[in-house]
N, C-alpha and C. Protein backbone atom coordinates (compact mmCIF):
# COMPACT_ATOMS: atom_id res chain seq x y z
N UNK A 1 25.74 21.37 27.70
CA UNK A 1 24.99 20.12 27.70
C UNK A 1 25.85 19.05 28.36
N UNK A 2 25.25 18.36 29.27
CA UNK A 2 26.11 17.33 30.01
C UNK A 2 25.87 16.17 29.27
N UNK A 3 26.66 15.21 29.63
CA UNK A 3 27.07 13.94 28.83
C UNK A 3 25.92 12.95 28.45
N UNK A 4 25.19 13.30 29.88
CA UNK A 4 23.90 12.15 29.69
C UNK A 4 22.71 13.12 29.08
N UNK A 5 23.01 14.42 29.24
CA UNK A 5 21.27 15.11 28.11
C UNK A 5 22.13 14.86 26.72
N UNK A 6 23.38 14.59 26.96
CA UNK A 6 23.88 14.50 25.16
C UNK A 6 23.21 12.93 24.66
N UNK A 7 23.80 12.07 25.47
CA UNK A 7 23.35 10.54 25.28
C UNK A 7 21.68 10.78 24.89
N UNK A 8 20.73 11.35 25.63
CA UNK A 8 19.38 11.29 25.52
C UNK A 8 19.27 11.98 24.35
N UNK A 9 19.58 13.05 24.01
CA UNK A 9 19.29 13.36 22.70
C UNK A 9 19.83 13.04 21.90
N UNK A 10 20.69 12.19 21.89
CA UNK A 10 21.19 11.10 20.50
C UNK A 10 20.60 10.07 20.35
N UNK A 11 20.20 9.36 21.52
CA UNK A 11 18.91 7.97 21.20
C UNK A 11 17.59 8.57 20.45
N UNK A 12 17.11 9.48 21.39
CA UNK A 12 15.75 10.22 20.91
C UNK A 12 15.83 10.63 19.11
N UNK A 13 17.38 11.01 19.07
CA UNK A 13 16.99 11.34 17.33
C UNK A 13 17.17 9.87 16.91
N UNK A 14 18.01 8.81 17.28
CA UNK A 14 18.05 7.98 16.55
C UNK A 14 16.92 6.88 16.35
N UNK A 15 16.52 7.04 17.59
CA UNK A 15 14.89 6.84 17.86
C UNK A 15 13.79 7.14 16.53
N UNK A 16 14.26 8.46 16.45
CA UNK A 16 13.15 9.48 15.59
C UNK A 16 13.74 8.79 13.68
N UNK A 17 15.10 8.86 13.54
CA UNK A 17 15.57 8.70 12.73
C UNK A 17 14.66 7.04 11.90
N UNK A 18 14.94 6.29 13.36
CA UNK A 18 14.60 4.72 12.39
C UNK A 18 13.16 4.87 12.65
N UNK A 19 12.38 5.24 12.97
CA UNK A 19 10.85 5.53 12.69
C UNK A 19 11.05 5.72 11.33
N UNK A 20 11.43 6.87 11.06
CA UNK A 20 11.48 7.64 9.39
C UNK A 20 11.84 6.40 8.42
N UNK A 21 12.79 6.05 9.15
CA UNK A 21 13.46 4.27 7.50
C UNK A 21 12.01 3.74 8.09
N UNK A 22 11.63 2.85 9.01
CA UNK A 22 10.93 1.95 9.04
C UNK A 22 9.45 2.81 7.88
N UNK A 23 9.74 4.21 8.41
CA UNK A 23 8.25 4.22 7.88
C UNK A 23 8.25 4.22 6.29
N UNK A 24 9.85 4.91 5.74
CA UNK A 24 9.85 4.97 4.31
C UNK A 24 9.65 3.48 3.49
N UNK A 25 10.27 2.34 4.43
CA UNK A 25 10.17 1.45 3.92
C UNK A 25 8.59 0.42 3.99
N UNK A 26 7.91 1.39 4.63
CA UNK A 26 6.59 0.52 4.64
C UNK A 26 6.11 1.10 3.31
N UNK A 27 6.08 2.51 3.13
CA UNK A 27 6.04 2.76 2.03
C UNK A 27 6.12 2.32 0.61
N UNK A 28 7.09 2.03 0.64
CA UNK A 28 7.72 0.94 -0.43
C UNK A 28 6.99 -0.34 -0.77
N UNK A 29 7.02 -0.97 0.08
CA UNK A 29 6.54 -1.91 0.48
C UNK A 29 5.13 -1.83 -0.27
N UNK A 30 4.20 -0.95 0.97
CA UNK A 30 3.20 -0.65 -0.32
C UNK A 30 2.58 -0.18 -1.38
N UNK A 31 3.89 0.96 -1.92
CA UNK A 31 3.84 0.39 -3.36
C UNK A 31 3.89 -0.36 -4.17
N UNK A 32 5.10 -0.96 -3.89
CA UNK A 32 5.10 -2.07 -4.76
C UNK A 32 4.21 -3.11 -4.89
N UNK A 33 3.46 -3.29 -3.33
CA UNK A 33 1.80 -4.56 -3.52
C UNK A 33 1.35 -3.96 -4.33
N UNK A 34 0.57 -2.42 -4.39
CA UNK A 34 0.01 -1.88 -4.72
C UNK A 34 0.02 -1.84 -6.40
N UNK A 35 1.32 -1.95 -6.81
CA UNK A 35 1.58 -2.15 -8.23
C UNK A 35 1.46 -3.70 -9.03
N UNK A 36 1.85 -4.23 -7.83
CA UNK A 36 1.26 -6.19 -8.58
C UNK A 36 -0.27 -6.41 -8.42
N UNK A 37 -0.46 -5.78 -7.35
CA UNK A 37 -2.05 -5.80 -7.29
C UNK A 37 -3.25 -5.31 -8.30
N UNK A 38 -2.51 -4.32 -8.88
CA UNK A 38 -3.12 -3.44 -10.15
C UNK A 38 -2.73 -4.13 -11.21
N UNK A 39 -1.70 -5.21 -11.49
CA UNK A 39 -1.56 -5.74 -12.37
C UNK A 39 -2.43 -7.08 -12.35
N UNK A 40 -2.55 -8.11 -11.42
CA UNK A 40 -3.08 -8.43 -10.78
C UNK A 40 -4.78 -8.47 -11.28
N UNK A 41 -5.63 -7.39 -11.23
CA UNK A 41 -6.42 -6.73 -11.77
C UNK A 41 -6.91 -6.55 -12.81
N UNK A 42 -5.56 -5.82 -13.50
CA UNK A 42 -5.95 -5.60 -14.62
C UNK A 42 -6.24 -6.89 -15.86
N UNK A 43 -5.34 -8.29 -15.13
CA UNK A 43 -5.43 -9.29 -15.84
C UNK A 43 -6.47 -9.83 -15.86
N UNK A 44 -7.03 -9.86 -14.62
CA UNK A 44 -8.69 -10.26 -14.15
C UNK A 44 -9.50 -9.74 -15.23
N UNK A 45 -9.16 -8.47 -15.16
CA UNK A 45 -10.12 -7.74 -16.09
C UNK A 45 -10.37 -7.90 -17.37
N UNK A 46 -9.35 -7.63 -18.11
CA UNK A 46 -8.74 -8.06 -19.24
C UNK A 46 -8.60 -8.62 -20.16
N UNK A 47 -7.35 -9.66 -19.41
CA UNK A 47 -6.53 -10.35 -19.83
C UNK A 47 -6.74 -11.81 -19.79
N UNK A 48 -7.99 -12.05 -19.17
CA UNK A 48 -8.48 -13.80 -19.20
C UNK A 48 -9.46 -13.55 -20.09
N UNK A 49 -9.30 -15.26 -20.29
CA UNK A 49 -10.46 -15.46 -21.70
C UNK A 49 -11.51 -16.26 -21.09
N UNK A 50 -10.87 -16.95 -19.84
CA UNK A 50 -12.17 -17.82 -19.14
C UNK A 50 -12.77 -16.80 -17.93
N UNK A 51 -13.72 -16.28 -18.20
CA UNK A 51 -14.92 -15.41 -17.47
C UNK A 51 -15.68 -16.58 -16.59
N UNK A 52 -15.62 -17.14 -15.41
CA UNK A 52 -16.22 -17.39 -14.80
C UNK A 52 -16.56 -16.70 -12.84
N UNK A 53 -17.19 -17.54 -12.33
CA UNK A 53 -17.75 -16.50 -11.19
C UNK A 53 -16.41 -16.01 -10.10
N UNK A 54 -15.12 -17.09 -10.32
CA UNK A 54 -14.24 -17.03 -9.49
C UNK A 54 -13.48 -15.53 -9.72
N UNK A 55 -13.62 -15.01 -10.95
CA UNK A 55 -13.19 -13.67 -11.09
C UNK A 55 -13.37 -12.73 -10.71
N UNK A 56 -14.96 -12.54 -10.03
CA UNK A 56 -15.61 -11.48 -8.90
C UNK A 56 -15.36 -11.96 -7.79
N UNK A 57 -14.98 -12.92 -7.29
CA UNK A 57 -14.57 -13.18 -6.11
C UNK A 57 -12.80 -12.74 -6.33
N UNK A 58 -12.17 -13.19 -6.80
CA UNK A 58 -10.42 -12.44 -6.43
C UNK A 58 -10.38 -10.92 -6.65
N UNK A 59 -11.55 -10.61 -7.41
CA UNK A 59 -11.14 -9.02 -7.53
C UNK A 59 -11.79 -8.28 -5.95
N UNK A 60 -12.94 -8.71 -5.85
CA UNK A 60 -13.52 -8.69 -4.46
C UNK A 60 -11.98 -8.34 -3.53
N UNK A 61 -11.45 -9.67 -3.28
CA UNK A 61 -10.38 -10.20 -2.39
C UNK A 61 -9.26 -9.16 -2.44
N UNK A 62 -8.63 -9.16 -4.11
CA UNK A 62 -7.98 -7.68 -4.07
C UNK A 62 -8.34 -6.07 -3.56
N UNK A 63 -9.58 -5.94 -3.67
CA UNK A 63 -10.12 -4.85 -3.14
C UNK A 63 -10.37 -4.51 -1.91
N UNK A 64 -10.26 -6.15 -1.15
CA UNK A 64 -10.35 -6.08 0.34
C UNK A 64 -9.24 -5.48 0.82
N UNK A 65 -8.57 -6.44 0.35
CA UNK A 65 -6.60 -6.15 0.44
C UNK A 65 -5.86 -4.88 0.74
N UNK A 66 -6.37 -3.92 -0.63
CA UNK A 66 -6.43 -2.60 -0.50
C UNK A 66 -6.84 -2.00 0.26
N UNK A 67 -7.85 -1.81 0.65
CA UNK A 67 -8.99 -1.31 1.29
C UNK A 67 -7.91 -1.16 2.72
N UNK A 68 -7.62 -2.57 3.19
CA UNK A 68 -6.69 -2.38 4.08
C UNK A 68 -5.42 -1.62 4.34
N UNK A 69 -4.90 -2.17 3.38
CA UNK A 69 -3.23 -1.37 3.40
C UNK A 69 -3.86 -0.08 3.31
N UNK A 70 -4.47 0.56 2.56
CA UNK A 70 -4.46 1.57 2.46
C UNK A 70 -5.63 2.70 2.97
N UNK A 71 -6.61 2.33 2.95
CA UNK A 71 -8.17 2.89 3.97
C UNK A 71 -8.86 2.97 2.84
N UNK A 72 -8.49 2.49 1.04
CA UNK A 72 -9.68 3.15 -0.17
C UNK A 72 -9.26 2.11 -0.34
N UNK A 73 -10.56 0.91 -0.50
CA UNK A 73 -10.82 0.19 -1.43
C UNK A 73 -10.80 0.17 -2.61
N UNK A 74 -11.27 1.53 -3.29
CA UNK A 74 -11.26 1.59 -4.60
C UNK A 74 -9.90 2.54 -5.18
N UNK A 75 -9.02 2.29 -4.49
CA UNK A 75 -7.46 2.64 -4.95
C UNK A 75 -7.40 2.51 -6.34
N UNK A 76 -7.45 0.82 -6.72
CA UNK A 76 -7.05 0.40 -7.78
C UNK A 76 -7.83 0.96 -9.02
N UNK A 77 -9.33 1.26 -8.74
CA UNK A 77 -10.15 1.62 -9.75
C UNK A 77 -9.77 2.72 -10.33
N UNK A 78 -10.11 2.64 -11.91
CA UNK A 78 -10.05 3.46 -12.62
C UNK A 78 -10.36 4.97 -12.15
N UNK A 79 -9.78 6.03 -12.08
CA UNK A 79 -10.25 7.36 -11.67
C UNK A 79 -11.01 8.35 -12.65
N UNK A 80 -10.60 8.22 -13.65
CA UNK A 80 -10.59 9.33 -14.97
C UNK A 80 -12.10 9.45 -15.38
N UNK A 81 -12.63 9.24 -14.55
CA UNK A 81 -13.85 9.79 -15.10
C UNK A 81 -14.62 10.63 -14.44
N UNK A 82 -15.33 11.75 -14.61
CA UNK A 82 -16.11 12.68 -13.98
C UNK A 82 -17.99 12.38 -13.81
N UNK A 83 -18.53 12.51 -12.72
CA UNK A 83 -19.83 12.10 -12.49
C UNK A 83 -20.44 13.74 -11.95
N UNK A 84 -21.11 14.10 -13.14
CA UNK A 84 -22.15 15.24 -12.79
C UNK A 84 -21.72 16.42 -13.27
């Protein structure tokens, strides 16, 4: 291997390498929204005592949110239940 296919295949992995961090750390990233967001939520749900209309609108907003980061809107929703 000559000096410069060595050089090219050391950028190319290092290339390849910080893809992998950047991507682990998007990851992260959205977990952790993903976990204030569900908290987030769950307080909406919950955890307030004043029920008015502004509460279907932020959960709306959270669900948009999701929907994005992740392609399922209904991420956050409850799963555990079976239909049929």
């Amino acid at each position: 291997m000559t000096k410069a296919e060595n050089r090219a295949a050391a950028r190319a992995y290092h290339q390849e390498r910080m893809r992998q961090r950047d991507e682990e750390a998007r990851a992260r990233h959205v977990a952790a929204d993903l976990t204030e967001l569900g908290r987030l939520r769950h307080y909406l749900i919950f955890g307030r005592k004043d029920h008015r209309a502004d509460r279907e609108k932020l959960m709306n907003a959270i669900d948009d949110y999701v929907g994005e980061m992740t392609g399922d809107r209904t991420a956050l929703h409850a799963k555990n239940h079976k239909c049929g």
